[in-house]
Structures are given as C-alpha cells and as structure tokens.
Protein backbone atom coordinates (compact mmCIF):
# COMPACT_ATOMS: atom_id res chain seq x y z
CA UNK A 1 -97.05 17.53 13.54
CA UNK A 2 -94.06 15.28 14.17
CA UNK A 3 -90.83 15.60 12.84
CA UNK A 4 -90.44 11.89 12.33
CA UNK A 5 -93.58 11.66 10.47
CA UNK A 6 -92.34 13.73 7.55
CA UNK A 7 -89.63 11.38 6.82
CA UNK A 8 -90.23 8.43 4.78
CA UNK A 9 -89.92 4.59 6.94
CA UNK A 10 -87.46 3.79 4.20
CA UNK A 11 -84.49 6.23 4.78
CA UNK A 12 -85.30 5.86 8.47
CA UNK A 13 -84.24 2.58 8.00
CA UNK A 14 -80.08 1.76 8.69
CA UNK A 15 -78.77 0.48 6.23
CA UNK A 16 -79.75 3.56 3.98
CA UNK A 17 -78.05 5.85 6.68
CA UNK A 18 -74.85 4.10 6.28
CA UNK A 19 -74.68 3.86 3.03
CA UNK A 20 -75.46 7.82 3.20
CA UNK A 21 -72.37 8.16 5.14
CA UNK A 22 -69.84 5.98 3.04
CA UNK A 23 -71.23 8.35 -0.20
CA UNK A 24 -70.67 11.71 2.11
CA UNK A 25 -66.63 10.03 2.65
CA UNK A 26 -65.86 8.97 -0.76
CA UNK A 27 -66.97 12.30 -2.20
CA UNK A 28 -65.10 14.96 0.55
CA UNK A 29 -62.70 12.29 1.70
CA UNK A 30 -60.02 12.88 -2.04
CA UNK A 31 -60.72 16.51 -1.64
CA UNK A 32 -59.42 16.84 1.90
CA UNK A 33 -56.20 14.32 1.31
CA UNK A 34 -55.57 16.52 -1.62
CA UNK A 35 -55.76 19.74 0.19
CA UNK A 36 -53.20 18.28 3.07
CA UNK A 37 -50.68 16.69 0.35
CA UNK A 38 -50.80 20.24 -1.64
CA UNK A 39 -49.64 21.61 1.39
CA UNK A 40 -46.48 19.58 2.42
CA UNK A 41 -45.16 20.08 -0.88
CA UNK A 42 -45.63 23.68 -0.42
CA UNK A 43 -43.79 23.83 2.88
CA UNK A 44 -40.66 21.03 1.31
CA UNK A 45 -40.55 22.47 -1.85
CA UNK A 46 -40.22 26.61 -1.81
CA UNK A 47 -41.92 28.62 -4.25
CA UNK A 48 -38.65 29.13 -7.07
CA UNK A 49 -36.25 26.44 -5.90
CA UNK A 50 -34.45 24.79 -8.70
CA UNK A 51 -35.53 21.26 -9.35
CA UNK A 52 -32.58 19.82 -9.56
CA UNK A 53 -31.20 20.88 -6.27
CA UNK A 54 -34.64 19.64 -4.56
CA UNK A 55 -34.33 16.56 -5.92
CA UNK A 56 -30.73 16.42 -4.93
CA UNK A 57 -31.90 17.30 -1.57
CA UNK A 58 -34.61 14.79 -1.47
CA UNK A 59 -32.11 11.63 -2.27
CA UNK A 60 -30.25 12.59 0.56
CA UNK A 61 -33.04 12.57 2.88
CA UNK A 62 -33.82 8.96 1.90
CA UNK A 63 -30.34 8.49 2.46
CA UNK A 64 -30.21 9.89 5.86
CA UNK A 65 -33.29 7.39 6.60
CA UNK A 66 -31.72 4.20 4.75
CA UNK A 67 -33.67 3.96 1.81
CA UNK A 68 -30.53 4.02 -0.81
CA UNK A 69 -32.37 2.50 -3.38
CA UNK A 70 -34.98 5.23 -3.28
CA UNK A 71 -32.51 7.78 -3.48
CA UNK A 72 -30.42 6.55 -5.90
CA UNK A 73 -33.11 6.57 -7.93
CA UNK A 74 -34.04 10.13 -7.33
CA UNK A 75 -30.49 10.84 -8.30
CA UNK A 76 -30.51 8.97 -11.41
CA UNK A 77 -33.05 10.97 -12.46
CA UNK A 78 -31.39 14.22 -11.30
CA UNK A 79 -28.63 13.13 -13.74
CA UNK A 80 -30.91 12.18 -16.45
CA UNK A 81 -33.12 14.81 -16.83
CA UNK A 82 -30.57 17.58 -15.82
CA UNK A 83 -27.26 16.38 -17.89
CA UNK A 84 -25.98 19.89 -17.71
CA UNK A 85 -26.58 20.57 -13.94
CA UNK A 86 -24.14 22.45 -11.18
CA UNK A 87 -24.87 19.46 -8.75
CA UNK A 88 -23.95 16.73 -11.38
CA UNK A 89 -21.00 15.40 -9.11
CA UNK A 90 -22.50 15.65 -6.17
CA UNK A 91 -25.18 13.51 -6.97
CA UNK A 92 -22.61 10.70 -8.68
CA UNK A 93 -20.20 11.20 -5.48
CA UNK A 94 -23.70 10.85 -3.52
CA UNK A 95 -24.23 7.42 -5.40
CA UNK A 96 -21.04 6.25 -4.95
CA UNK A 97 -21.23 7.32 -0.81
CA UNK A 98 -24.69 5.30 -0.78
CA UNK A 99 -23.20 1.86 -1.69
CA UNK A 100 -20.03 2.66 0.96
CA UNK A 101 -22.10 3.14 3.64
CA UNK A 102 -24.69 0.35 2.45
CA UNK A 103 -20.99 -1.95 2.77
CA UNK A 104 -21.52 -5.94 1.80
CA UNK A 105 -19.18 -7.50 -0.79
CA UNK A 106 -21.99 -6.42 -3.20
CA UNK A 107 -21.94 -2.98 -1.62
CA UNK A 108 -18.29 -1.73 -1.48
CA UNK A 109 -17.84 -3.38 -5.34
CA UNK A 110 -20.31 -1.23 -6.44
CA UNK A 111 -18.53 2.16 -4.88
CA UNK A 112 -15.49 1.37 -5.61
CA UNK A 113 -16.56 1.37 -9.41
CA UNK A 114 -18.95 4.84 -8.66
CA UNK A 115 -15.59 6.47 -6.80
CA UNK A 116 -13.08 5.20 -10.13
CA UNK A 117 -16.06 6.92 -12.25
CA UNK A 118 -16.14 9.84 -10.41
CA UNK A 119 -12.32 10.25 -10.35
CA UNK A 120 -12.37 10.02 -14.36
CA UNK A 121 -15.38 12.49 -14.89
CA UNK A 122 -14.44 15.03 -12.39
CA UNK A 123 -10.57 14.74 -11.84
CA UNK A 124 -10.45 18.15 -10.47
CA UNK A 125 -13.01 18.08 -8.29
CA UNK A 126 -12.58 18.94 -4.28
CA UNK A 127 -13.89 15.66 -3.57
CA UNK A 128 -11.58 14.04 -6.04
CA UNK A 129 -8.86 13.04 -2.76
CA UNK A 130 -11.86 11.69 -0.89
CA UNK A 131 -12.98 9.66 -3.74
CA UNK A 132 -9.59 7.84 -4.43
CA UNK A 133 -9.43 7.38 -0.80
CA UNK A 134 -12.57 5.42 -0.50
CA UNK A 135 -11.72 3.60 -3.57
CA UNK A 136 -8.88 2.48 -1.40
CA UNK A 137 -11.13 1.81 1.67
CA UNK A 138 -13.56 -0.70 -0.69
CA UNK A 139 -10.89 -2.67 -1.03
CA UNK A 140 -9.31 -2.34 2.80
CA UNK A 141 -13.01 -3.44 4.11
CA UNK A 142 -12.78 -6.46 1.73
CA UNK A 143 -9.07 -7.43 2.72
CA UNK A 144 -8.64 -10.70 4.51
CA UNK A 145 -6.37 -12.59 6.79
CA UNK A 146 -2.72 -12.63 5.40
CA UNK A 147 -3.40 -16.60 4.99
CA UNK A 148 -6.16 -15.97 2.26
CA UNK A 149 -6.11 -14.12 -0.97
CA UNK A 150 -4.28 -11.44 -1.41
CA UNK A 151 -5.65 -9.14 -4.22
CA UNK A 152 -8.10 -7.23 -2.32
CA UNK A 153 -4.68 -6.38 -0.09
CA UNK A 154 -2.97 -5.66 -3.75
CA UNK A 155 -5.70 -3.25 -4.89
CA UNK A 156 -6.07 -0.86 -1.99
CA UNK A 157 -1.89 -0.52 -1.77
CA UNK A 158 -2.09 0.51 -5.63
CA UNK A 159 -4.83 2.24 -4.64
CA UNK A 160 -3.36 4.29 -1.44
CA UNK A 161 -0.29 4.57 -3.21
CA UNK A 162 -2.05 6.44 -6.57
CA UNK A 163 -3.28 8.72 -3.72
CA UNK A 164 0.09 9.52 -2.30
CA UNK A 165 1.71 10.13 -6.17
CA UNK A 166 -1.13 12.27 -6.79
CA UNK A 167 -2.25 14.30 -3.69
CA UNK A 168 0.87 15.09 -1.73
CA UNK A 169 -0.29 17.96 0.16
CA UNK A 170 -3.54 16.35 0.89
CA UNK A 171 -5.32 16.79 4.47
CA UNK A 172 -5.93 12.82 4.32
CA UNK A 173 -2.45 12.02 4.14
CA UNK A 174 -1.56 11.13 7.51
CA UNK A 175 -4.47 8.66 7.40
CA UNK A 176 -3.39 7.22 3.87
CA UNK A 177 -0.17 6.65 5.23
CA UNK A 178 -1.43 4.50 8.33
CA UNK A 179 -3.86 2.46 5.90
CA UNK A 180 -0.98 1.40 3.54
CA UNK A 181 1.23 0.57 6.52
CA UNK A 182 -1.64 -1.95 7.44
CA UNK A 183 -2.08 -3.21 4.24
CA UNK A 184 1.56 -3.45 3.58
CA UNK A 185 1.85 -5.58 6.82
CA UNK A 186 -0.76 -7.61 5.42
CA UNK A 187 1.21 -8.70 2.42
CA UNK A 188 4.71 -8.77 3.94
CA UNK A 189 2.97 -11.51 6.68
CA UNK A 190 1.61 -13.53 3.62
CA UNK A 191 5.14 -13.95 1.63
CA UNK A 192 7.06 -14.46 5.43
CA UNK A 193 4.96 -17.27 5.32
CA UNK A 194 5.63 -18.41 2.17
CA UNK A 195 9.65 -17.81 2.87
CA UNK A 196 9.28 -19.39 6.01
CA UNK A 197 7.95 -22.83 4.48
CA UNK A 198 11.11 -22.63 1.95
CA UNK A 199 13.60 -22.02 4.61
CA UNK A 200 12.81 -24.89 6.85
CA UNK A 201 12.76 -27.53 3.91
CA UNK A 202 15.92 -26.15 2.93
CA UNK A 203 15.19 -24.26 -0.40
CA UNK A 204 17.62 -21.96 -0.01
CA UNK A 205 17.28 -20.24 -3.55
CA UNK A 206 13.47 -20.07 -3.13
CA UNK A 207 13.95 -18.23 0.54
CA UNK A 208 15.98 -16.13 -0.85
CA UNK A 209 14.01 -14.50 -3.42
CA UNK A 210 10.74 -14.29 -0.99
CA UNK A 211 13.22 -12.55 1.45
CA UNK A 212 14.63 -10.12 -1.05
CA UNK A 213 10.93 -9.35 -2.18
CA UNK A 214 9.78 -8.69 1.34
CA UNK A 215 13.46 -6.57 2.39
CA UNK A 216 12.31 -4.30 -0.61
CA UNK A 217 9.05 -4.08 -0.20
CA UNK A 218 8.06 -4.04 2.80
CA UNK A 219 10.82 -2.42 5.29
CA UNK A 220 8.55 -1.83 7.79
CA UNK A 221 7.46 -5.30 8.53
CA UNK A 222 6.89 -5.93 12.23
CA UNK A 223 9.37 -9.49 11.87
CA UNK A 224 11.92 -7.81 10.00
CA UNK A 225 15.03 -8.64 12.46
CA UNK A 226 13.97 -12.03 11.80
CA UNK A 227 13.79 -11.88 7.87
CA UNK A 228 16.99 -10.23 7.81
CA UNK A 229 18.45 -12.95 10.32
CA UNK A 230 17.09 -15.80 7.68
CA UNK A 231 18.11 -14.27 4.63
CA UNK A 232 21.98 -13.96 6.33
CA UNK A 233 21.24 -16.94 6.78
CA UNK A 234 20.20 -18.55 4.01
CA UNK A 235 22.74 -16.85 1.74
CA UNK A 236 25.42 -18.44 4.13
CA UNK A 237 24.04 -22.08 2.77
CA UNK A 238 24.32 -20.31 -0.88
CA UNK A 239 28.16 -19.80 -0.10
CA UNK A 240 27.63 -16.09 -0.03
CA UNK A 241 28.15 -15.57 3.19
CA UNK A 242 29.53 -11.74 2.17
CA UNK A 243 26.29 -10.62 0.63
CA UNK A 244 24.59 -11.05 4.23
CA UNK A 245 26.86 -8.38 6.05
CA UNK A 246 23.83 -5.38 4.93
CA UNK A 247 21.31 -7.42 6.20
CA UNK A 248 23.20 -7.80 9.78
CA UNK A 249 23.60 -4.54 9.59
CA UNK A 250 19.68 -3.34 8.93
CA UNK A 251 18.72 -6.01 11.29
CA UNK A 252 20.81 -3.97 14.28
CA UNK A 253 20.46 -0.61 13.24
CA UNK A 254 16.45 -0.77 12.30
CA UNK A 255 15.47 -3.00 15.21
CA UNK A 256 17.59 -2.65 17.86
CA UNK A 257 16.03 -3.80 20.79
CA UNK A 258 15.91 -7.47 18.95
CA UNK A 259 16.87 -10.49 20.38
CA UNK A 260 18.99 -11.26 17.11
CA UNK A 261 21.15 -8.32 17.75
CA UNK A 262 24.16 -10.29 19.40
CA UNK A 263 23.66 -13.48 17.07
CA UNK A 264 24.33 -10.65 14.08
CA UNK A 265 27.43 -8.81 15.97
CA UNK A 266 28.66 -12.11 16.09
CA UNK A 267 28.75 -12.68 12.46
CA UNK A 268 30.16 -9.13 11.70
CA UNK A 269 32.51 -10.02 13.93
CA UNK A 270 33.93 -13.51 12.81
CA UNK A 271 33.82 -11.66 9.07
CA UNK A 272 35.74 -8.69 10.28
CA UNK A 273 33.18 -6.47 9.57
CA UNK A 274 32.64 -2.91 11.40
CA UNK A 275 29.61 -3.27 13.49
CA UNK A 276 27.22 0.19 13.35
CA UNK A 277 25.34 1.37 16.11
CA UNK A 278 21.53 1.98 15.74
CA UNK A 279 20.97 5.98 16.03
CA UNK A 280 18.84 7.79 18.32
CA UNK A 281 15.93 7.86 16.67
CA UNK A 282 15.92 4.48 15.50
CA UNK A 283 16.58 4.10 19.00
CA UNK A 284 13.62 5.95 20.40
CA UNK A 285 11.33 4.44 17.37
CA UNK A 286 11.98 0.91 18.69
CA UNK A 287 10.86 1.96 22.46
CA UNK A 288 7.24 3.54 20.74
CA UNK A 289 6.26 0.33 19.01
CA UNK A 290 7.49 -1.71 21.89
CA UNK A 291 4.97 0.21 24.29
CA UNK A 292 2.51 0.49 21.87
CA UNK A 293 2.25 -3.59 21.37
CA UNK A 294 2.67 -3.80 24.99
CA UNK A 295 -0.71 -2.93 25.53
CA UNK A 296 -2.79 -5.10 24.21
CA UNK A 297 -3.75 -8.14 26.64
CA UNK A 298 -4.55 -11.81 25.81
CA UNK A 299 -7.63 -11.55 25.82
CA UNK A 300 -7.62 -9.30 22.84
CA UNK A 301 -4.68 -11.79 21.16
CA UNK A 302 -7.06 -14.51 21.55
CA UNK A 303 -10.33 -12.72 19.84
CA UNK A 304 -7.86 -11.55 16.66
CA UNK A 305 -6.96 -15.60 16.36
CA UNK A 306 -10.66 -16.58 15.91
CA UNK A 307 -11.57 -12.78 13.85
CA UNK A 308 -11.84 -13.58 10.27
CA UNK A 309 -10.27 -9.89 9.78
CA UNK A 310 -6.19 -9.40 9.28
CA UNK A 311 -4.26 -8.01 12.69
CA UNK A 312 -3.08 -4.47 12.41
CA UNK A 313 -1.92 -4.75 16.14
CA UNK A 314 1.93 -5.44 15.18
CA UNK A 315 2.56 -2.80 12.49
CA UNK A 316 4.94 -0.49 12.94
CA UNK A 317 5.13 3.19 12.41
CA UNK A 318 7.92 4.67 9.95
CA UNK A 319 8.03 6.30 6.92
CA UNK A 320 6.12 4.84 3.90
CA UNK A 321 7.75 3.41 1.09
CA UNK A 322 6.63 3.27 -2.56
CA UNK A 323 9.23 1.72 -4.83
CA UNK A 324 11.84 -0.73 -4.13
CA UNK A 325 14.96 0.55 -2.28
CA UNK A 326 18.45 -0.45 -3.38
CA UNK A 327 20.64 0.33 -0.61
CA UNK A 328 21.41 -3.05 -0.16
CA UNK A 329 22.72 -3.95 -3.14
CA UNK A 330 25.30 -0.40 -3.92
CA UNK A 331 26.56 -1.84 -0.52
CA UNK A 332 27.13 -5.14 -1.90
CA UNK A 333 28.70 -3.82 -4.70
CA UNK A 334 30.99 -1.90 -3.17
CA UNK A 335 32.11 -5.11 -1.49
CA UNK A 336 32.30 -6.91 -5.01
CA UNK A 337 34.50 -3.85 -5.94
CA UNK A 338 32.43 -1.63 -7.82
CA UNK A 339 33.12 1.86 -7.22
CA UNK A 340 31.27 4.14 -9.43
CA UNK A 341 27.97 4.78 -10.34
CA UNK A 342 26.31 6.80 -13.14
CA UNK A 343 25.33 10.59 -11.79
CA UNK A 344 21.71 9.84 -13.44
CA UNK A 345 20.98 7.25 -10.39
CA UNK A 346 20.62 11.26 -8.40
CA UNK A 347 17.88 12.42 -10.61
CA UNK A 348 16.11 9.20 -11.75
CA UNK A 349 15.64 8.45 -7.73
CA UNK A 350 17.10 5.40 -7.61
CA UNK A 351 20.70 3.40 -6.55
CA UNK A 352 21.91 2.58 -9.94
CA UNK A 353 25.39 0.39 -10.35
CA UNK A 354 28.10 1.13 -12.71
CA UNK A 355 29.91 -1.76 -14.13
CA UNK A 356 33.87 -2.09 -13.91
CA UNK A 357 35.71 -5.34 -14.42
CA UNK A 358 37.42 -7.12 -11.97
CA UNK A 359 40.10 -9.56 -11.60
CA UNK A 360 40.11 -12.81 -10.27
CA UNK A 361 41.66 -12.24 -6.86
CA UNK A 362 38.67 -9.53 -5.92
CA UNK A 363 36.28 -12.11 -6.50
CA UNK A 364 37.94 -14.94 -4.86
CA UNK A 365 38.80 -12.88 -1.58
CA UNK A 366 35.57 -10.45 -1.53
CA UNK A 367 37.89 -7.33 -1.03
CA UNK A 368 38.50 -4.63 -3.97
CA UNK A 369 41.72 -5.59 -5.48
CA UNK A 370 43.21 -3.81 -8.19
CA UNK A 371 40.71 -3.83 -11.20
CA UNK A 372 41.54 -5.21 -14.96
CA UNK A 373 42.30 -2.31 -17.31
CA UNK A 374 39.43 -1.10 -19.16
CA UNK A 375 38.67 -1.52 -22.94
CA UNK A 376 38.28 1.18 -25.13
CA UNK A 377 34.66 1.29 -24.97
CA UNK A 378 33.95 1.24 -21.52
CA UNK A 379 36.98 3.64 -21.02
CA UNK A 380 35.00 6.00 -23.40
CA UNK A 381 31.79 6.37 -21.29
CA UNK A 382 33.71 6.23 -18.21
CA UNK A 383 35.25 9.49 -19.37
CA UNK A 384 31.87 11.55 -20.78
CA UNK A 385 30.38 10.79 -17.11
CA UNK A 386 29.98 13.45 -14.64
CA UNK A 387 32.14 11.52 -11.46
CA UNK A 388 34.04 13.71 -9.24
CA UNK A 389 36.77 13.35 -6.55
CA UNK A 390 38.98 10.44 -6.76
CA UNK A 391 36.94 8.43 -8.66
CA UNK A 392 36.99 10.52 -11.74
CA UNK A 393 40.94 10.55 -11.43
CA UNK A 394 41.22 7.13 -11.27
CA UNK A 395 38.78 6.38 -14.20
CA UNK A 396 41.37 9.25 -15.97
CA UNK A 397 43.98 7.10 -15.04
CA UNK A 398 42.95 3.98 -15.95
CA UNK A 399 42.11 6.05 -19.88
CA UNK A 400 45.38 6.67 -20.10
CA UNK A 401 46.88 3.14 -19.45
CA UNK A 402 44.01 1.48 -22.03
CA UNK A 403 47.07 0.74 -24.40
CA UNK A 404 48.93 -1.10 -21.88
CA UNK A 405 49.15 -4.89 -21.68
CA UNK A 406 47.32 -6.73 -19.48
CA UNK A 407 49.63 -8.34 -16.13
CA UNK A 408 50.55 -12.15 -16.51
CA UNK A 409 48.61 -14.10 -15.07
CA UNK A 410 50.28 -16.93 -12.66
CA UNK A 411 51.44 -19.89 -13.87
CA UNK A 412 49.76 -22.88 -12.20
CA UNK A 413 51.71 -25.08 -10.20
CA UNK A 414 51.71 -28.87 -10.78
CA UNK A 415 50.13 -31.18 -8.19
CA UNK A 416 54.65 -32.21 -7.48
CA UNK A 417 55.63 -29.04 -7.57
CA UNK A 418 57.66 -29.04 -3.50
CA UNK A 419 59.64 -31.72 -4.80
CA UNK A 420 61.67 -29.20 -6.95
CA UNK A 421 62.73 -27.93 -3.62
CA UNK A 422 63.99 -31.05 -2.59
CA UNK A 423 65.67 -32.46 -6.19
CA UNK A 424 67.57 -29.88 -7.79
C-alpha cells in the first residue's frame, strides 16, 4: 500500500502546506522570542541588584551610544520613582552632563540650568566644583567675537569667578584661572574698542572712563601699554597731565619690552618724575608671552579673522584679578597731597583714601604743600585712628594747633601794581 495513498488529495495540495507552516510559526515563533528576551535580562540585570542603580546604569549606556533622550528619560524615572535614592545626584549631574555633551545653543542652555540646579540641591557634593565649572563652560562655548554681545562673556566671568571665591583649593583651579583670563580678554578687547572710537573723535571724558574701566578690570589685557599710553594721553587734553604719571609708570614696569616705553620715559622726564625700572620677573614674564605669540603663523592669523569664535591667541598669563585694584589712585593721591589712610583699607582688602584739606598752592602746583589746619571734627577722628610713624605725629600736631588762626591769605595785586615801583 502506498504511503501517498493514505493522505487525502486536499492537504497534498500547496497551498494547505503553507498555510500549515505559517500556523506552526505564529504558534512556537512568541514562545522562542520570549525565551531569548528572558534571557538577556537575566545576564544585564543580576539576580538582587537594586533597581535604581540598574536603571542608573542603563541611562548611561544610552548615553555612551548617543541616545540622550532615551536616557534622560530612564533617569527621570530613576528620580521619580526613587525620590529617596543614594544615586539621586548622580543621575541629575548625569542629566545635566547629557545636554553638555549634546552642545547646541539649545543644548548648553539647558545644562547650564541642570548644573545651577545641581549646585543648589547638592552644594556639598564632590561634583559640586565640576558642576560650577561647566556652568561656566555653557556660557564660554556660547561666547562670541569681542565685536558682538557681550553677556555670554559676562556670565561665565561671574561664573569662573563664583568658582574661585568658593573653591580655592580646588584641583580645577589652574584651568579656571586660564578660562577667565580668556574671557577677561574678551571683554577688555570689546570696551578698547569702544575707547578707541572716543579717543580718535576727541571725547576725551568718554575715553577716559572706558580706559579707567578697562585699567581696573582687566590688567592683564594683551594692549595694555597702549591703553595706558592713551589714557596719559587723554588726561593730558583734560589738563591733568599729573594724574597720567601711574599710568607711565604701569605701562614700563608691566610691559617692558613695549614700543611705548621711551615715548613714556619721555614724559616722566619733562614732568620730573623718577622713572622705575621693570623687575625681573616682569622682565622674564614679558619674554614668555612674547615667544609664546611668536608662534603662531599667518596662516593661523588669517583663519581666526574669518572664525566666528573670539581669539585667545594674545592673552597673557599673570595672576587673576577679581575686584577692582586701586593702586592707581593712593598714588595719585599722594601727589594731590593726601597722606593718610584709614588702617581698615588693611583688613577690608582694599586702597581706601583718607581725606585732609589742602591749600590752594598744593593744588595749583601738584606738590604737597603745607596743609590747612584741621577742624575740630576731622581733628577728632584723625586722633581715634590707628596711624603710626610720622604720620600719627603730625596728625598730633596738627590737634594741638586746631585753635590757631588760619595764615592770611595774599592780598591780590592790581592789574598797575609795578608802577608803585616807579611813582613813589
């Protein structure tokens, strides 16, 4: 008997075989997939692992690959679901890493707010310094030229600087420092432009402030021989041609290797002023950022001109500064005759000026001449202050002459006065 015979013709036929097959698939087919997904989460997931910390370590897989919205998902849900968890800030500080490293206007906004976040929920945190440091860094990525707007450059030097005030002994430091010295160049460039536009029209009061602003704020500026040249300057045209001798003297002893140096000798000189002499560090500092710009060719000059990003190439390297120095002006106030200042300037970290009142004749000749006695009330907290050396004995002094009269002052003498020389 054949085989074949047994069978019925109609599930010989086929189209009954195949559909036979597609039945046998749909039926075993779920089962197997089933089996094989059951077993990669049993080799990913091990049998006790806390759920958090595998969801923690799944977002930063997707991270690893790209997919940051996928795992910033995952991590919301970490955060969600486990409020109370150990790895609560590293999954924020993981959300706040995913949109730095995504970068894009859109990208770096959105870390910058996840670092400021993190920084308020976790202060104490040991990722705390690298969190206020990328906060910076959003804002350093965003910066433009000097020419454009200028409060992405704003931000990350507030930024930088908050880091400085509050991590001092921080392993980032050195790097913090080098950022804000690029940022600061940044803004010092923008207002020499604006100064420079003021100076050549010839408004002298509006060059000076932008000069003062960048002498205080930015000492490190890579043309600061040539601000401190203008602002001598321009106070010159202002008729204070005293009030420039600091500035001719910063201009040789921070940048000596300028070509200005002999143009501001020569002022000291026809004022009768001492002319310092650069030390030996300043010295060797100059050399370093000489060499250093040396090295970059044309060709590399030519691609920053056309790069929509600022130039770093010309900063130089010094110490940072975070407040407003006022060196300049005790020295011009020791030239105006003021001699004391208040012992609190020592603790409070700044130059503070005393005021004492001078006569007539200092101001006209720009020497310290013998100062008007004091009144009673300024004699009084002259004496409660805690001066030393000769400057506390001649504030005693002048206490004890309060009571005395005042000198004459000179008669003035007609516009025919020699012609009592000649008629008796």
């Amino acid at each position: 008997m054949n085989f074949k015979e047994t069978i019925p013709e109609r599930l010989r036929q086929p189209s009954f075989l195949l559909c036979a097959a597609l039945l046998l698939s749909v039926l075993f087919l779920p089962a197997c997939l089933f089996h094989r997904h059951r077993g990669s989460l049993a080799t990913s997931v091990p049998n006790g692992a806390q759920p958090d910390k595998v969801l923690l370590q799944k977002a930063l897989n997707e991270f690893k690959h790209g997919r940051y919205d996928v795992g910033r998902l995952t991590l919301q849900t970490l955060m969600n679901t486990y409020p109370d968890s150990e790895y609560l800030s590293q999954a924020k500080l993981a959300i706040a890493d995913s949109y730095y490293k995504q970068g894009g206007i859109s990208g770096l906004t959105e870390a910058e707010a996840e670092y400021k976040d993190f920084i308020t929920f976790f202060p104490t945190a040991p990722e705390a310094p690298m969190a206020e440091y990328r906060a910076g860094m959003c804002h350093f990525r965003l910066m433009g030229k000097a020419d454009r707007d200028q409060t992405e450059a704003r931000q990350a030097e507030t930024e930088f600087k908050e880091f400085l005030v509050k991590f001092p002994q921080n392993p980032l430091m050195p790097e913090v420092k080098a950022r804000l010295r690029e940022v600061q160049e940044v803004l010092a460039q923008g207002d020499y432009e604006i100064a420079q536009f003021y100076y050549i029209r010839g408004a002298w009061p509006a060059a000076e402030s932008r000069y003062k602003e960048i002498v205080d704020d930015y000492p490190n500026f890579s043309q600061g021989d040539r601000v401190f040249w203008n602002l001598g300057q321009t106070l010159a045209h202002l008729n204070k041609k005293r009030e420039a001798v600091p500035y001719y003297d910063r201009l040789i002893m921070e940048f000596p290797l300028s070509p200005l140096v002999k143009d501001a000798q020569q002022q000291l000189a026809e004022m009768h002023e001492p002319i310092p002499k650069p030390t030996k560090a300043m010295l060797a500092r100059a050399e370093a950022d000489a060499a250093r710009r040396g090295h970059r060719n044309i060709f590399e000059q030519a691609l920053g001109a056309f790069s929509s990003a600022p130039d770093f190439s010309e900063t130089l390297h010094g110490p940072v500064v975070l407040g407003s120095p006022n060196q300049i002006q005790v020295k011009i106030a020791k030239l105006n005759g003021n001699l004391s200042a208040p012992a609190s300037a020592a603790s409070a970290g700044h130059n503070t000026l005393g005021a004492q009142t001078a006569s007539m004749a200092s101001l006209n000749s720009g020497k310290p001449v013998d100062p008007l006695p004091l009144d009673s009330n300024s004699s009084s907290s002259t004496s409660n202050s805690n001066t030393s050396g000769k400057t506390q004995q001649n504030v005693t002094n002048q206490n004890e002459t309060t009571s005395s009269p005042a000198p004459p002052a000179p008669k003035k003498q007609g516009k025919f006065h020699f012609l009592k020389k000649i008629i008796p």
